[in-house]
PDB file of N, CA and C in Angstrom:
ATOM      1  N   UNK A   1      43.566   6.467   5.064  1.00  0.00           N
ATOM      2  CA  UNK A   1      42.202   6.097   4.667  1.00  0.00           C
ATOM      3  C   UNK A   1      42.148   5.839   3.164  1.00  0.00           C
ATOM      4  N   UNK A   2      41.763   4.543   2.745  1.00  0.00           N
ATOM      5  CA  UNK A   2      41.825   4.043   1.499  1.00  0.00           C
ATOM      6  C   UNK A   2      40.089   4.458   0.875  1.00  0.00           C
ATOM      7  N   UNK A   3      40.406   5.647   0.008  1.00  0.00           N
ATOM      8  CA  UNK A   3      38.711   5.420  -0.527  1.00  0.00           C
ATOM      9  C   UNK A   3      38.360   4.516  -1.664  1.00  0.00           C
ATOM     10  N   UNK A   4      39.233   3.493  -2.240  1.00  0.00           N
ATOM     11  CA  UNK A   4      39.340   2.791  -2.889  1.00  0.00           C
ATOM     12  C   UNK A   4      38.605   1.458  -2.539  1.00  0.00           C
ATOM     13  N   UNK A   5      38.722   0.958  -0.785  1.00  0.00           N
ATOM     14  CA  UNK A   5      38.789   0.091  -0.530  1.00  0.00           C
ATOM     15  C   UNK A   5      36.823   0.043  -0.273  1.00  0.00           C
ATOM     16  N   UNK A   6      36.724  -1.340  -0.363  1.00  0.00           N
ATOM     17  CA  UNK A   6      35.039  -1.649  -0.668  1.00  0.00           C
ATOM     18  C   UNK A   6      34.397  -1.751   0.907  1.00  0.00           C
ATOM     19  N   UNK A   7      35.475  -2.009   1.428  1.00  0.00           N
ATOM     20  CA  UNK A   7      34.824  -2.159   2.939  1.00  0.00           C
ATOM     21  C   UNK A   7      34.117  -0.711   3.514  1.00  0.00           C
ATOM     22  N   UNK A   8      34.918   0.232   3.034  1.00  0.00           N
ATOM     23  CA  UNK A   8      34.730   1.580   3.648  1.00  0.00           C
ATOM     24  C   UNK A   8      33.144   1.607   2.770  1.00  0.00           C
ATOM     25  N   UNK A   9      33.113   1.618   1.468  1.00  0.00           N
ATOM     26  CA  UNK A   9      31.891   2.001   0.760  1.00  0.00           C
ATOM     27  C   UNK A   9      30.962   1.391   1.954  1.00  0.00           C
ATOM     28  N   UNK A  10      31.130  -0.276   1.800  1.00  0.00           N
ATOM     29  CA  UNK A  10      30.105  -0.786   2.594  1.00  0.00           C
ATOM     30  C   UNK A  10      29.609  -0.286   4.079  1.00  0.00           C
ATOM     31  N   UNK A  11      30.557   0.004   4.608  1.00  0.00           N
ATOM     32  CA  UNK A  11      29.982   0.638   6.069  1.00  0.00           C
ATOM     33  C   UNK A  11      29.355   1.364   5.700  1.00  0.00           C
ATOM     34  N   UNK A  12      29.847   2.717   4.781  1.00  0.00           N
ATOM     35  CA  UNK A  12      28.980   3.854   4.270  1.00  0.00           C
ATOM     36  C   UNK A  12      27.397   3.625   4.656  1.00  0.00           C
ATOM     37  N   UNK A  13      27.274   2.665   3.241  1.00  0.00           N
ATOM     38  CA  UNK A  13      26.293   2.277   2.762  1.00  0.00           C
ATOM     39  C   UNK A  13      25.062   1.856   4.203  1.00  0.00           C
ATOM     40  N   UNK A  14      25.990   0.892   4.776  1.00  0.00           N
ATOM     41  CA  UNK A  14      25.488   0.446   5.793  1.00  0.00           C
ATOM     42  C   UNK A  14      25.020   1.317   6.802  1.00  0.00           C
ATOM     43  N   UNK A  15      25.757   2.409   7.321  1.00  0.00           N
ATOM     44  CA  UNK A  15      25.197   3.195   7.609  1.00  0.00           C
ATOM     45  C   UNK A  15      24.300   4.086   7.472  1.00  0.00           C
ATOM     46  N   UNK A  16      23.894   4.446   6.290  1.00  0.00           N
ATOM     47  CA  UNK A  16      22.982   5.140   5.402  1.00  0.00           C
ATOM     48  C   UNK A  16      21.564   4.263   5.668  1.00  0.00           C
ATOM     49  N   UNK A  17      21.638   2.866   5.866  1.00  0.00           N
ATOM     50  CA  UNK A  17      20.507   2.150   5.832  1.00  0.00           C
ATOM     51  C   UNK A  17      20.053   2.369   6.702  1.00  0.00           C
ATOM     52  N   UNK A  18      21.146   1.520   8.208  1.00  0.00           N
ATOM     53  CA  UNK A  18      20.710   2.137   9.276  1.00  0.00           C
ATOM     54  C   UNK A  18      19.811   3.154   9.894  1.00  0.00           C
ATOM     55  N   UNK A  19      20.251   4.543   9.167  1.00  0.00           N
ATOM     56  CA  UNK A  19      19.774   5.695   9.266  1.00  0.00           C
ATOM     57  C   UNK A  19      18.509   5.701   8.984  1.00  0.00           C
ATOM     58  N   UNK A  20      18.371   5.055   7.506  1.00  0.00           N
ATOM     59  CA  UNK A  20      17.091   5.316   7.020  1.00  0.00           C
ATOM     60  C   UNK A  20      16.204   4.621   7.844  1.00  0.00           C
ATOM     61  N   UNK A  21      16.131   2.985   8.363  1.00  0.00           N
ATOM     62  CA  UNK A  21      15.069   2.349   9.407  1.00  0.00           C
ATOM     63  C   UNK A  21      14.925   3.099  10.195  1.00  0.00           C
ATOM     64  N   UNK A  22      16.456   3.909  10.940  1.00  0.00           N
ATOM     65  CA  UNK A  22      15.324   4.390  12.534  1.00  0.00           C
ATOM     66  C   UNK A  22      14.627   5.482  11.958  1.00  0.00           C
ATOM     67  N   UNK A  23      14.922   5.960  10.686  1.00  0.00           N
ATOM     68  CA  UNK A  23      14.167   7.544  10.559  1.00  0.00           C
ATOM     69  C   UNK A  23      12.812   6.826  10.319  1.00  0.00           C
ATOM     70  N   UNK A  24      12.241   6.046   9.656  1.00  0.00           N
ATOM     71  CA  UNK A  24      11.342   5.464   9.358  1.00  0.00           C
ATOM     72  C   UNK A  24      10.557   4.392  10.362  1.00  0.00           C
ATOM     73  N   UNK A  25      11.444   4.240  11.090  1.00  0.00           N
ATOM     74  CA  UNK A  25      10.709   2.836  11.985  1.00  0.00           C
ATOM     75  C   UNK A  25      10.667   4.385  13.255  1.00  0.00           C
ATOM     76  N   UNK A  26      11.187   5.154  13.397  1.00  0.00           N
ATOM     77  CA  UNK A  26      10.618   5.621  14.306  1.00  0.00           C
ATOM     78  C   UNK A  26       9.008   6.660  15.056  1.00  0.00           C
ATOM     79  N   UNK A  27       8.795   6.957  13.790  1.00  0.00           N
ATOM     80  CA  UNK A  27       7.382   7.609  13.576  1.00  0.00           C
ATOM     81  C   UNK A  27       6.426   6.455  13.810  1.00  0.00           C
ATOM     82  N   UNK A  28       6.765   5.051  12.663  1.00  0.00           N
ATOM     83  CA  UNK A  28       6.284   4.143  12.709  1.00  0.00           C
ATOM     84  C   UNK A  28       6.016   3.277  14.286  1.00  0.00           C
ATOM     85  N   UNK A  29       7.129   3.344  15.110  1.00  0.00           N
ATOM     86  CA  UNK A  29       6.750   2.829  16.171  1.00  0.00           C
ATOM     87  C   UNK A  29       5.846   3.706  17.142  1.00  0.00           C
ATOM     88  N   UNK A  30       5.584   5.178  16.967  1.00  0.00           N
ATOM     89  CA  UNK A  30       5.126   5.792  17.869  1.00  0.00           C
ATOM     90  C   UNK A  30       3.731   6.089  17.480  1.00  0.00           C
ATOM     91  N   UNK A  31       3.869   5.880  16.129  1.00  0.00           N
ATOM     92  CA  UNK A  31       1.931   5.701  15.578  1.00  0.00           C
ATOM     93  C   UNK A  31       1.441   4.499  16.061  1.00  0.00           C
ATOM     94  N   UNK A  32       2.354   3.113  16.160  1.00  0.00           N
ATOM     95  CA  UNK A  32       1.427   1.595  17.013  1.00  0.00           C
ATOM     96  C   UNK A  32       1.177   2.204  17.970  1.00  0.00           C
ATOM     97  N   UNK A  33       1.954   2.473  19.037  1.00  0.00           N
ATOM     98  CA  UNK A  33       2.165   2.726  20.140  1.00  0.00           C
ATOM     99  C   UNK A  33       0.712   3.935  20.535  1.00  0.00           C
ATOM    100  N   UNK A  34       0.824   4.823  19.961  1.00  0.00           N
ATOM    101  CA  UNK A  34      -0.855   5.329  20.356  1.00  0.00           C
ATOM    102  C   UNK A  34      -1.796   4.828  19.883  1.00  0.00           C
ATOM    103  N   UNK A  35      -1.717   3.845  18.825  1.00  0.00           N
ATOM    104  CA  UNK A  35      -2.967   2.797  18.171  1.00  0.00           C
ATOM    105  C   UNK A  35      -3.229   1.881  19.219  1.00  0.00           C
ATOM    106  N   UNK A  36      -2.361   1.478  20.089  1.00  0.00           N
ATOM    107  CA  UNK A  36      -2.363   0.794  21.223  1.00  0.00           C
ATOM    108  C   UNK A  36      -2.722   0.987  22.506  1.00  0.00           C
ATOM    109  N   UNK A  37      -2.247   2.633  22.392  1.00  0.00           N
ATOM    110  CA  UNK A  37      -2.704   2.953  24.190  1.00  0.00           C
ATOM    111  C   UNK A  37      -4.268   4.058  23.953  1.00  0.00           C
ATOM    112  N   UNK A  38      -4.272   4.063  22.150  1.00  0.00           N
ATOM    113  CA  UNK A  38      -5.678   4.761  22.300  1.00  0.00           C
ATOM    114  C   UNK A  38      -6.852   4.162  21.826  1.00  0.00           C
TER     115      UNK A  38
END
């Protein structure tokens, strides 16, 4: 495992983002979602 190499940062990174939308899009989708069914 190269920690040198930029690809690895980038997945990192990429993953970290990932993370952050569903943590965020997921509250977010379940507040429409009773704005909708209430």
């Amino acid at each position: 495992m190269a920690t040198t190499s930029p690809t690895t940062v980038r997945d990192d990174s990429r993953e970290e983002m990932v993370g952050l939308i569903f943590l965020f899009a997921g509250p977010v989708l379940a507040f429409l979602l009773t704005l909708l069914i209430g």
